[in-house]
C-alpha atoms as a PDB file:
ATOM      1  CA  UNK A   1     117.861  96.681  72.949  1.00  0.00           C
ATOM      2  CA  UNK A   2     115.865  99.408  73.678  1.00  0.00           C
ATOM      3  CA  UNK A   3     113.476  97.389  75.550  1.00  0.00           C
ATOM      4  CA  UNK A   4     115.771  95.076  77.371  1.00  0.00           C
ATOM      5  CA  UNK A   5     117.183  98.527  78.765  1.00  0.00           C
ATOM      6  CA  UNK A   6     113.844  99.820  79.965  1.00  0.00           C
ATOM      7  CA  UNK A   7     113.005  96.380  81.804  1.00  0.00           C
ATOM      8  CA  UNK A   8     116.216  96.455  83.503  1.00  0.00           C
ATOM      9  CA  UNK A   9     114.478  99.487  85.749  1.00  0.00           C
ATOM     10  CA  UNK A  10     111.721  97.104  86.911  1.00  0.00           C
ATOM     11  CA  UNK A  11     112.014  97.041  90.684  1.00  0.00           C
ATOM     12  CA  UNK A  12     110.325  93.938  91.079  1.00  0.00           C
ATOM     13  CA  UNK A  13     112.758  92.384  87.909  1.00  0.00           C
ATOM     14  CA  UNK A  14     115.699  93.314  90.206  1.00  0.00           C
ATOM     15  CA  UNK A  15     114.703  92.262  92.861  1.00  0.00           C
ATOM     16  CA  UNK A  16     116.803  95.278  95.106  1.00  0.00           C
ATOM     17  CA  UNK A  17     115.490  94.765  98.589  1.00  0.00           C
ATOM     18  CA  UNK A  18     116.301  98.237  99.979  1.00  0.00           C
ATOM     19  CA  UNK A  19     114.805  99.940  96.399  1.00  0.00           C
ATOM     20  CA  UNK A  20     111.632  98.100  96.685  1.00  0.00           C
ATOM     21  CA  UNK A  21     111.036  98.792 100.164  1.00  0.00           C
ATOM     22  CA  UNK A  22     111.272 102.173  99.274  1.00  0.00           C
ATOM     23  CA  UNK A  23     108.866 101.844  96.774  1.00  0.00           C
ATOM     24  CA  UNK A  24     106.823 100.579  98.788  1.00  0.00           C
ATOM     25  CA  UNK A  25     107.106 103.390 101.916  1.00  0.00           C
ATOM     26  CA  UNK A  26     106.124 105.617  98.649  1.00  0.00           C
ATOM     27  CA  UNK A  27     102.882 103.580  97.935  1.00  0.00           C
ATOM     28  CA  UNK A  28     101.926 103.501 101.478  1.00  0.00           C
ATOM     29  CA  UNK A  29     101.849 107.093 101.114  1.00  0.00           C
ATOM     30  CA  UNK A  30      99.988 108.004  98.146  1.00  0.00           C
ATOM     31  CA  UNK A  31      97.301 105.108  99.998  1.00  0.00           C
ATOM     32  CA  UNK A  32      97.227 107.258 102.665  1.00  0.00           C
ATOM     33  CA  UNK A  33      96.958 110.267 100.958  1.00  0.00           C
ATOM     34  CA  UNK A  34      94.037 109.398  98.379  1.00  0.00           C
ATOM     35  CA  UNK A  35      92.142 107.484 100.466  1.00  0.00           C
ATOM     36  CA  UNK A  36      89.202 108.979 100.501  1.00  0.00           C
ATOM     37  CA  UNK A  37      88.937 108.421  96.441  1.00  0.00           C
ATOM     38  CA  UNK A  38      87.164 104.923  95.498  1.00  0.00           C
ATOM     39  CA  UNK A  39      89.338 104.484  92.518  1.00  0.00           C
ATOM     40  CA  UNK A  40      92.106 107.296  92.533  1.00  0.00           C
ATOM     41  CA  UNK A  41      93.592 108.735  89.235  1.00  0.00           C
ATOM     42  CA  UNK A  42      96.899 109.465  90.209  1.00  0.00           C
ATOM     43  CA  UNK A  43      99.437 111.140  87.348  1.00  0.00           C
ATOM     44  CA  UNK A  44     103.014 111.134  87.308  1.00  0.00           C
ATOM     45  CA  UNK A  45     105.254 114.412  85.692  1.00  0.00           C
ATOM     46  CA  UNK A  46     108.515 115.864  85.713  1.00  0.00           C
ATOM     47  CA  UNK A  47     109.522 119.673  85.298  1.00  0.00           C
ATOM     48  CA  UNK A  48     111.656 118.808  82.478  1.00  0.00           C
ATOM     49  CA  UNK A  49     112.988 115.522  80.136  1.00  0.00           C
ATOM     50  CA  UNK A  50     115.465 112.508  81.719  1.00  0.00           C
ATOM     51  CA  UNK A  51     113.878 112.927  85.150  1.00  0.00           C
ATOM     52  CA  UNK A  52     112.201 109.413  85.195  1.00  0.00           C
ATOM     53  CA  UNK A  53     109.156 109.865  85.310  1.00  0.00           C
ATOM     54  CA  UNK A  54     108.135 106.600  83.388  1.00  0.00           C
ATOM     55  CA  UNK A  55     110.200 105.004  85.541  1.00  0.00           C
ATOM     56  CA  UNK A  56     109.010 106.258  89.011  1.00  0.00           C
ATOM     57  CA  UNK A  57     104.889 105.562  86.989  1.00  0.00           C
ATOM     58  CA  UNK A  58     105.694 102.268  85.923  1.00  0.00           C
ATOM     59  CA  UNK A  59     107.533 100.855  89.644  1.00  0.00           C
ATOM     60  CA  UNK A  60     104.472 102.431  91.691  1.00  0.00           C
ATOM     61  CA  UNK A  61     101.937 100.895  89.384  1.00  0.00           C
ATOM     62  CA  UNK A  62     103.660  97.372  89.881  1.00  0.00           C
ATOM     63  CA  UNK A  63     104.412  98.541  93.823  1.00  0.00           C
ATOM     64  CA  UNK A  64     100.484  98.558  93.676  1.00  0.00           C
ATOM     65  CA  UNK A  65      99.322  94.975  91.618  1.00  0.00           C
ATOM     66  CA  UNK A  66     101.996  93.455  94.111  1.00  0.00           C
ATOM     67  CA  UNK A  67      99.447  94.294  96.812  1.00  0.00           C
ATOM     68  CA  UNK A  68      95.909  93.247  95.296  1.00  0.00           C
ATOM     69  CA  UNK A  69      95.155  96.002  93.797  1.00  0.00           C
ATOM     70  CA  UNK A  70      93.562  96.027  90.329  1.00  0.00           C
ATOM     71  CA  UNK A  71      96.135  98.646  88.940  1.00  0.00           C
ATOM     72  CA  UNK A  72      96.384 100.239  85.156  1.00  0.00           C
ATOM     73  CA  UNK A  73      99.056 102.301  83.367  1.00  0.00           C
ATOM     74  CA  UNK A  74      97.965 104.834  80.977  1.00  0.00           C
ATOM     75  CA  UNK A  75     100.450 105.860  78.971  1.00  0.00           C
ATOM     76  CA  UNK A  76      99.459 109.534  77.941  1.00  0.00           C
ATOM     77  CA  UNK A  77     102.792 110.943  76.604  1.00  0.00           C
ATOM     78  CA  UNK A  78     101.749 110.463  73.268  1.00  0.00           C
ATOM     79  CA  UNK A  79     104.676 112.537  71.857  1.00  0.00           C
ATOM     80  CA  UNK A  80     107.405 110.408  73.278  1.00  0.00           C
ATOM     81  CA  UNK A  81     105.822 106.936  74.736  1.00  0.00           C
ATOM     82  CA  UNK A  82     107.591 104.566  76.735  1.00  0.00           C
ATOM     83  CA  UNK A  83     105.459 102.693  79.112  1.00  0.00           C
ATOM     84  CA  UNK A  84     105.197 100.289  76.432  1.00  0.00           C
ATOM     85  CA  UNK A  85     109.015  99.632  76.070  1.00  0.00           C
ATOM     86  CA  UNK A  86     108.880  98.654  80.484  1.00  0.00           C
ATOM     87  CA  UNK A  87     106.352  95.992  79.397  1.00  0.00           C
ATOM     88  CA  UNK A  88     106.987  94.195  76.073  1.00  0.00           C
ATOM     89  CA  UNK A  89     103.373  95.586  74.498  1.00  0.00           C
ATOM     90  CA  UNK A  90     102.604  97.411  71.229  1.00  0.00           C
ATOM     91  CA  UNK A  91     102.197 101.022  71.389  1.00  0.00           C
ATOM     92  CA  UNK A  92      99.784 101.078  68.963  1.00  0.00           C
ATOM     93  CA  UNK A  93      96.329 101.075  69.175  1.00  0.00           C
ATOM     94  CA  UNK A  94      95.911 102.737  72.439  1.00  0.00           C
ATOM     95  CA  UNK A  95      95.002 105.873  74.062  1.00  0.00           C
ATOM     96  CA  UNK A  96      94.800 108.494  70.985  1.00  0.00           C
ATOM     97  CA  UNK A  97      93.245 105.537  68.878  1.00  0.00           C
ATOM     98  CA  UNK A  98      90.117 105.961  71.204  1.00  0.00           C
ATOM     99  CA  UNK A  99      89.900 109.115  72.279  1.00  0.00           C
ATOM    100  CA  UNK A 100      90.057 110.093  68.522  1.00  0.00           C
ATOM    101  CA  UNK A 101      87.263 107.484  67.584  1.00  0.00           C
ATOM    102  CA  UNK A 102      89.236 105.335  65.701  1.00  0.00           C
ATOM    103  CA  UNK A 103      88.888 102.170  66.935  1.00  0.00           C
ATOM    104  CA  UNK A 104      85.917 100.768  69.334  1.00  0.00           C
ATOM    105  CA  UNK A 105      87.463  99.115  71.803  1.00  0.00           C
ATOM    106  CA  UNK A 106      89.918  99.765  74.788  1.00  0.00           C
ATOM    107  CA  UNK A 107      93.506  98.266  73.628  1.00  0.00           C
ATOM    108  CA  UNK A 108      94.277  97.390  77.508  1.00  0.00           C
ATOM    109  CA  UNK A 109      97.017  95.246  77.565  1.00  0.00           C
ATOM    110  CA  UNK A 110      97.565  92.219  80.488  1.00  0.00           C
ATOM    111  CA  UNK A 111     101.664  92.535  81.790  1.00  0.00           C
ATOM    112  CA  UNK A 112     103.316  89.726  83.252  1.00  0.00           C
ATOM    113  CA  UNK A 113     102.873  90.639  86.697  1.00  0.00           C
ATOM    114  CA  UNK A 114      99.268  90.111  87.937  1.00  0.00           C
ATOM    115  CA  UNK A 115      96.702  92.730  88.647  1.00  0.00           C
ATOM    116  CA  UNK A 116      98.692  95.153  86.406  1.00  0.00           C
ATOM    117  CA  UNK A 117      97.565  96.318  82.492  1.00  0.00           C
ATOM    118  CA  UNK A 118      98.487  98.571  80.656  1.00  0.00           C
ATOM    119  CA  UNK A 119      96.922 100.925  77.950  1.00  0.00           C
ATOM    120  CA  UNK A 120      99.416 102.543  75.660  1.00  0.00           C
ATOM    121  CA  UNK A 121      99.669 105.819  74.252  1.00  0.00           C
ATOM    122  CA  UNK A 122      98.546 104.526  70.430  1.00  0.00           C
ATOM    123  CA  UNK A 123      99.584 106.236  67.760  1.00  0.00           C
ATOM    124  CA  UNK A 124     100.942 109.676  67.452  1.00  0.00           C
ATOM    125  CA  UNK A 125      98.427 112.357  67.510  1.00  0.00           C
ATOM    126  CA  UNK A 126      98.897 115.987  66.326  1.00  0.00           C
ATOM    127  CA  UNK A 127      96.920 117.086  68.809  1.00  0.00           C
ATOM    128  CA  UNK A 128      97.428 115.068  72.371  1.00  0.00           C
ATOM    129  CA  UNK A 129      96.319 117.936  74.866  1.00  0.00           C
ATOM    130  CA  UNK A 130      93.294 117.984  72.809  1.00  0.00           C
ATOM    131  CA  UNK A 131      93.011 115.023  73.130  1.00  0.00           C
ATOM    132  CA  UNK A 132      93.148 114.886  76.485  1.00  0.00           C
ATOM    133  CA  UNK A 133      90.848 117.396  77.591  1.00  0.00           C
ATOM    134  CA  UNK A 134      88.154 115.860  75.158  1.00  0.00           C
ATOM    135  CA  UNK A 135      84.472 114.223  77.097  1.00  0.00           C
ATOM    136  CA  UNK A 136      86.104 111.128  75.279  1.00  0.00           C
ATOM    137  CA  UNK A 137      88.500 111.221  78.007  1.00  0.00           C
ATOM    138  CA  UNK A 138      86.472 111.741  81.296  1.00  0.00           C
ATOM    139  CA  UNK A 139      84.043 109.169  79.960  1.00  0.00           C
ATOM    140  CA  UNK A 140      86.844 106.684  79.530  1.00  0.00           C
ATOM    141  CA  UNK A 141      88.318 107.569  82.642  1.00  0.00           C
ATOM    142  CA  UNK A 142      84.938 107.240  84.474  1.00  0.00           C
ATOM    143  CA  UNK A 143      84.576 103.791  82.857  1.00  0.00           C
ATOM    144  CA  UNK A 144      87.706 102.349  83.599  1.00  0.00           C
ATOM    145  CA  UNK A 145      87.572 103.110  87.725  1.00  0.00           C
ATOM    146  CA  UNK A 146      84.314 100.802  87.461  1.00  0.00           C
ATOM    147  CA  UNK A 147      86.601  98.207  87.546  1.00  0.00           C
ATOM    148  CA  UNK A 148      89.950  99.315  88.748  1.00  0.00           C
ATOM    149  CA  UNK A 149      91.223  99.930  92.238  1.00  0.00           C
ATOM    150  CA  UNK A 150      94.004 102.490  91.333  1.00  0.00           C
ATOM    151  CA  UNK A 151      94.945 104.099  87.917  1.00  0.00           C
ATOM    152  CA  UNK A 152      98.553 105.733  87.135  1.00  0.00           C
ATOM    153  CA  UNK A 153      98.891 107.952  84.099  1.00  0.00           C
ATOM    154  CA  UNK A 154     102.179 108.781  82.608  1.00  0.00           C
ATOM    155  CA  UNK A 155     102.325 111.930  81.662  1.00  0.00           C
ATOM    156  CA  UNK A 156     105.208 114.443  79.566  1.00  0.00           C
ATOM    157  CA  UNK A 157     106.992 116.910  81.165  1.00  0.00           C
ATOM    158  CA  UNK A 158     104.922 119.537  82.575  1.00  0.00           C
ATOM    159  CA  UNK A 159     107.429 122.581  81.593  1.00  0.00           C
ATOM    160  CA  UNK A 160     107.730 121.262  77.753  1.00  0.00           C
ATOM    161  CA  UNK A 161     104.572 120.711  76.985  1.00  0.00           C
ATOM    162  CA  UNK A 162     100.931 120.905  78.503  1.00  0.00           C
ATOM    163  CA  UNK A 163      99.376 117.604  78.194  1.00  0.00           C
ATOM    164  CA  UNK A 164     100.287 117.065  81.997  1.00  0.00           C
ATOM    165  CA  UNK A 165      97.751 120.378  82.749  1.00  0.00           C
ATOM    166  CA  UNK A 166      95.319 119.537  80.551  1.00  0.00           C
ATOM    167  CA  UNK A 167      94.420 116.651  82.752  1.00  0.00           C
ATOM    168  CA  UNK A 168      94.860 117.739  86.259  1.00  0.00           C
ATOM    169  CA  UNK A 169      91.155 118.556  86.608  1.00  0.00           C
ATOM    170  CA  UNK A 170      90.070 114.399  85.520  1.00  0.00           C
ATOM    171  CA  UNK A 171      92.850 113.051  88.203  1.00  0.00           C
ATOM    172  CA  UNK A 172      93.133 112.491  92.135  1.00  0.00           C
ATOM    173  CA  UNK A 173      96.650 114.683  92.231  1.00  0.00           C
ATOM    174  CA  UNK A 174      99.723 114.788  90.352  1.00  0.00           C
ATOM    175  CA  UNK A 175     103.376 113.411  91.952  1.00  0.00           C
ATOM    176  CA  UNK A 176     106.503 114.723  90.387  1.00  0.00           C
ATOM    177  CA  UNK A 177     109.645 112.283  89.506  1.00  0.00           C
ATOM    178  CA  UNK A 178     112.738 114.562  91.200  1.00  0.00           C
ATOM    179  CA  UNK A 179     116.225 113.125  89.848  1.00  0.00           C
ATOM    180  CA  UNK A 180     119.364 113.673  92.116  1.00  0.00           C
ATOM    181  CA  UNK A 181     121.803 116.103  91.078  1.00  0.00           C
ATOM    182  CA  UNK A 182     119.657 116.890  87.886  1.00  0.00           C
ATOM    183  CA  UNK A 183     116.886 118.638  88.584  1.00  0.00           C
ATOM    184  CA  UNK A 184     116.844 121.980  89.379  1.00  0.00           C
ATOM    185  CA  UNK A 185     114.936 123.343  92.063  1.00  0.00           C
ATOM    186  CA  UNK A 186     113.845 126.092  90.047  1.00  0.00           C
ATOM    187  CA  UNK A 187     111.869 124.404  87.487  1.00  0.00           C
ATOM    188  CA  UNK A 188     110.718 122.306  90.186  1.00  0.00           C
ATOM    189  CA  UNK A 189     109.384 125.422  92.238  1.00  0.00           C
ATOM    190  CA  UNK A 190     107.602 126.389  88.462  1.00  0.00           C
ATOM    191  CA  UNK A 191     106.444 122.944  87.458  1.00  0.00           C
ATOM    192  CA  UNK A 192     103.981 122.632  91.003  1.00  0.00           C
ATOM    193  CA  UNK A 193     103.245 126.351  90.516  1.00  0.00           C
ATOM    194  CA  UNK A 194     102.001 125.483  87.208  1.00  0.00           C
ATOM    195  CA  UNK A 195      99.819 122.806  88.853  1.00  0.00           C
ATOM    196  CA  UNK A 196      98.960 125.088  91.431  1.00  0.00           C
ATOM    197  CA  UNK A 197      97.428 128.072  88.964  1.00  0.00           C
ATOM    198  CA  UNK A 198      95.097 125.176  87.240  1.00  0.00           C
ATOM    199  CA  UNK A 199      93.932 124.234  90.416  1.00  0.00           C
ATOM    200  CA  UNK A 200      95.300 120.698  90.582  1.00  0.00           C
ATOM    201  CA  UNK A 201      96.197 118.929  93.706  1.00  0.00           C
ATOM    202  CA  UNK A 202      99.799 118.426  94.251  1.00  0.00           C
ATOM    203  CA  UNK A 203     100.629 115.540  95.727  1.00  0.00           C
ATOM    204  CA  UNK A 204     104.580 115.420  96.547  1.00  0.00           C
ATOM    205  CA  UNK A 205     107.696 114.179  95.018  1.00  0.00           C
ATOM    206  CA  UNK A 206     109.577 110.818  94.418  1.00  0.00           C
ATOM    207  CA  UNK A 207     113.421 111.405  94.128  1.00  0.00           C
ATOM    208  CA  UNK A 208     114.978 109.297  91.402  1.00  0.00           C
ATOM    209  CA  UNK A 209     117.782 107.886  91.218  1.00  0.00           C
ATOM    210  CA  UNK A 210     118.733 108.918  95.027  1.00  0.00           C
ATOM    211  CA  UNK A 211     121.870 107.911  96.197  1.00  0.00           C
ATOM    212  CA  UNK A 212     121.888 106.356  99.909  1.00  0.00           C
ATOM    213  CA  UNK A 213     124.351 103.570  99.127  1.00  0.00           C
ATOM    214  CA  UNK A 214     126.573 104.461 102.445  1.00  0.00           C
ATOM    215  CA  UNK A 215     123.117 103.810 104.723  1.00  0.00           C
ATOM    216  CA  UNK A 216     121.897 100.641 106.213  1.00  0.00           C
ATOM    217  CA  UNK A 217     119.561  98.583 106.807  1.00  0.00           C
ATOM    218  CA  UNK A 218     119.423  96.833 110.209  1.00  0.00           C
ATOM    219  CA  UNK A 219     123.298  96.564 109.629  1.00  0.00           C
ATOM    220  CA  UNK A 220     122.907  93.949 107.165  1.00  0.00           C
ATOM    221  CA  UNK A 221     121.387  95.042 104.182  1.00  0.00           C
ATOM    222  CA  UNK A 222     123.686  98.538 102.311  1.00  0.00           C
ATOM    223  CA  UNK A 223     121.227 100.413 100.014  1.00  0.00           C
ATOM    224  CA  UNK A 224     121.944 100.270  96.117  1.00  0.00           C
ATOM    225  CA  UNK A 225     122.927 103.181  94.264  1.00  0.00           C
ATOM    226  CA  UNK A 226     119.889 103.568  92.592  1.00  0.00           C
ATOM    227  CA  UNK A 227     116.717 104.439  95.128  1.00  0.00           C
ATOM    228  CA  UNK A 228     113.524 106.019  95.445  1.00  0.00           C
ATOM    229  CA  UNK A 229     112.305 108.701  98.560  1.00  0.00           C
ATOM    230  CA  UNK A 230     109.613 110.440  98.832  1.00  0.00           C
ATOM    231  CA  UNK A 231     109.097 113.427  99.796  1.00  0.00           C
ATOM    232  CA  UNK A 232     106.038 116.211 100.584  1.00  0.00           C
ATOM    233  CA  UNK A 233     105.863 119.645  99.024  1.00  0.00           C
ATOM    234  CA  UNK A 234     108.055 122.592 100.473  1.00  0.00           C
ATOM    235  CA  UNK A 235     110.738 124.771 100.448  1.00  0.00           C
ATOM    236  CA  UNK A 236     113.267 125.207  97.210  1.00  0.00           C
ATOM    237  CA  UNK A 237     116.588 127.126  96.396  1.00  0.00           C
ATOM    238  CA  UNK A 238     118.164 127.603  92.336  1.00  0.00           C
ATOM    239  CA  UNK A 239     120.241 124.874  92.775  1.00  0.00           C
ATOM    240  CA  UNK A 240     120.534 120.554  91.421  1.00  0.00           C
ATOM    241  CA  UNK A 241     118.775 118.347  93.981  1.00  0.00           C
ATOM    242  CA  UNK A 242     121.064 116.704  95.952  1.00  0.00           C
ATOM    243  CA  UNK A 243     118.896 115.283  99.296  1.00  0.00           C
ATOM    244  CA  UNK A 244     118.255 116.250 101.870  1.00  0.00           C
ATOM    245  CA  UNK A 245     117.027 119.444 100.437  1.00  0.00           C
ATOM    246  CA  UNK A 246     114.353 122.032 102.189  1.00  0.00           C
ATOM    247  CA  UNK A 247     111.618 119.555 102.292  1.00  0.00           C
ATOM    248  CA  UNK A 248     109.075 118.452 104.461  1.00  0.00           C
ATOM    249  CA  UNK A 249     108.704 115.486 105.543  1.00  0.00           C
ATOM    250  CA  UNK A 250     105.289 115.668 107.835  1.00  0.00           C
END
């Protein structure tokens, strides 16, 4: 049930015109933005749990195979995996199986949709940042963009744990899954500070769950409840995101 409930959040499943072209304004961002990387290493975080950040990782990886590219989803929350669930796969063996030496090969997984694999998170680790900061990991990382036009890594929330820091130095940026009238500002403002004292590169927001039902489209198309924006880093105030907020938008 579990899984059927995770699929239903598959953008390209749904078929949602207005949600898809807004996943698909996002992706022509983050193209623009990481262009200058052959192979970018993009991860996706959250200040804090329920904010979607699978779901926001796993709709701009497919956003991505629905263009050409060769696209792969690692699934690095290794505490609580669920990129697996989004794609009918095992979670086990995957990413902690390798980077702990315990299996030789790389458990990539084909999806449905084409260009788009997936490795999962493997089996639970008591040790994931470790893990993650380990050569094992920059080697595989450096071996999988031989191949790969774009790679998306889902990550756990950056103010719970720090597996999402551990990595920011191995990827292109970080983007951070917002939810409407659930996140707070405030541990928004201290999740990209948190980024910011590492030195990792920030690369914006997507808003989750964003309601624009009352807007149209060329007066014949009404947005679904359920949408994506995106949104460049800026101001903040101690209060749930409800757009528009203090944000740029340049």
């Amino acid at each position: 049930m579990a899984d059927i409930e995770k699929r239903e959040f598959l953008l390209f499943d749904n078929k949602s015109f207005p949600v898809a072209e807004a996943i698909k304004a996002a992706r022509t961002n983050l193209m623009f933005i990481t262009a200058k990387d052959e192979c970018p290493v993009i991860s996706f975080t959250s200040s804090h749990m329920g904010e979607g950040k699978s779901t926001v990782c796993a709709n701009m990886a497919l956003a991505f195979a629905e263009a050409g590219f060769k696209t792969l989803i690692i699934d690095a929350d290794m505490r609580k995996p669920a990129i697996n669930k989004y794609f009918k796969i095992k979670s086990s063996p995957g990413l902690s199986d390798i980077l702990g030496g315990l299996v030789k090969e790389n458990f990539i997984y084909p999806t449905k949709y084409k260009n788009l694999h997936v490795l999962p998170s493997g089996t639970i680790p008591p040790n994931p940042s470790e893990l993650l900061t380990s050569e094992r990991m920059t080697l595989l990382l450096s071996e999988l963009r031989n191949t790969l036009d774009y790679i998306f890594i889902d990550t756990p929330p950056i103010l719970i744990v720090t597996d999402a820091l551990a990595i920011s130095d191995k990827v292109t940026g970080t983007v951070l899954a917002v939810r409407q009238n659930y996140s707070r500002t405030n541990l928004i403002k201290d999740a990209v500070d948190a980024i910011n004292k590492v030195n990792g590169k920030f690369l914006g927001f997507i808003f989750n769950d964003y309601n624009i039902e009352a807007m149209s489209y060329n007066k014949q198309y009404r947005y679904g409840k359920n949408g994506y924006k995106y949104e460049r880093y800026g101001g903040y105030d101690n209060k749930p995101v409800t757009p528009p907020v203090n944000l740029d938008n340049d």
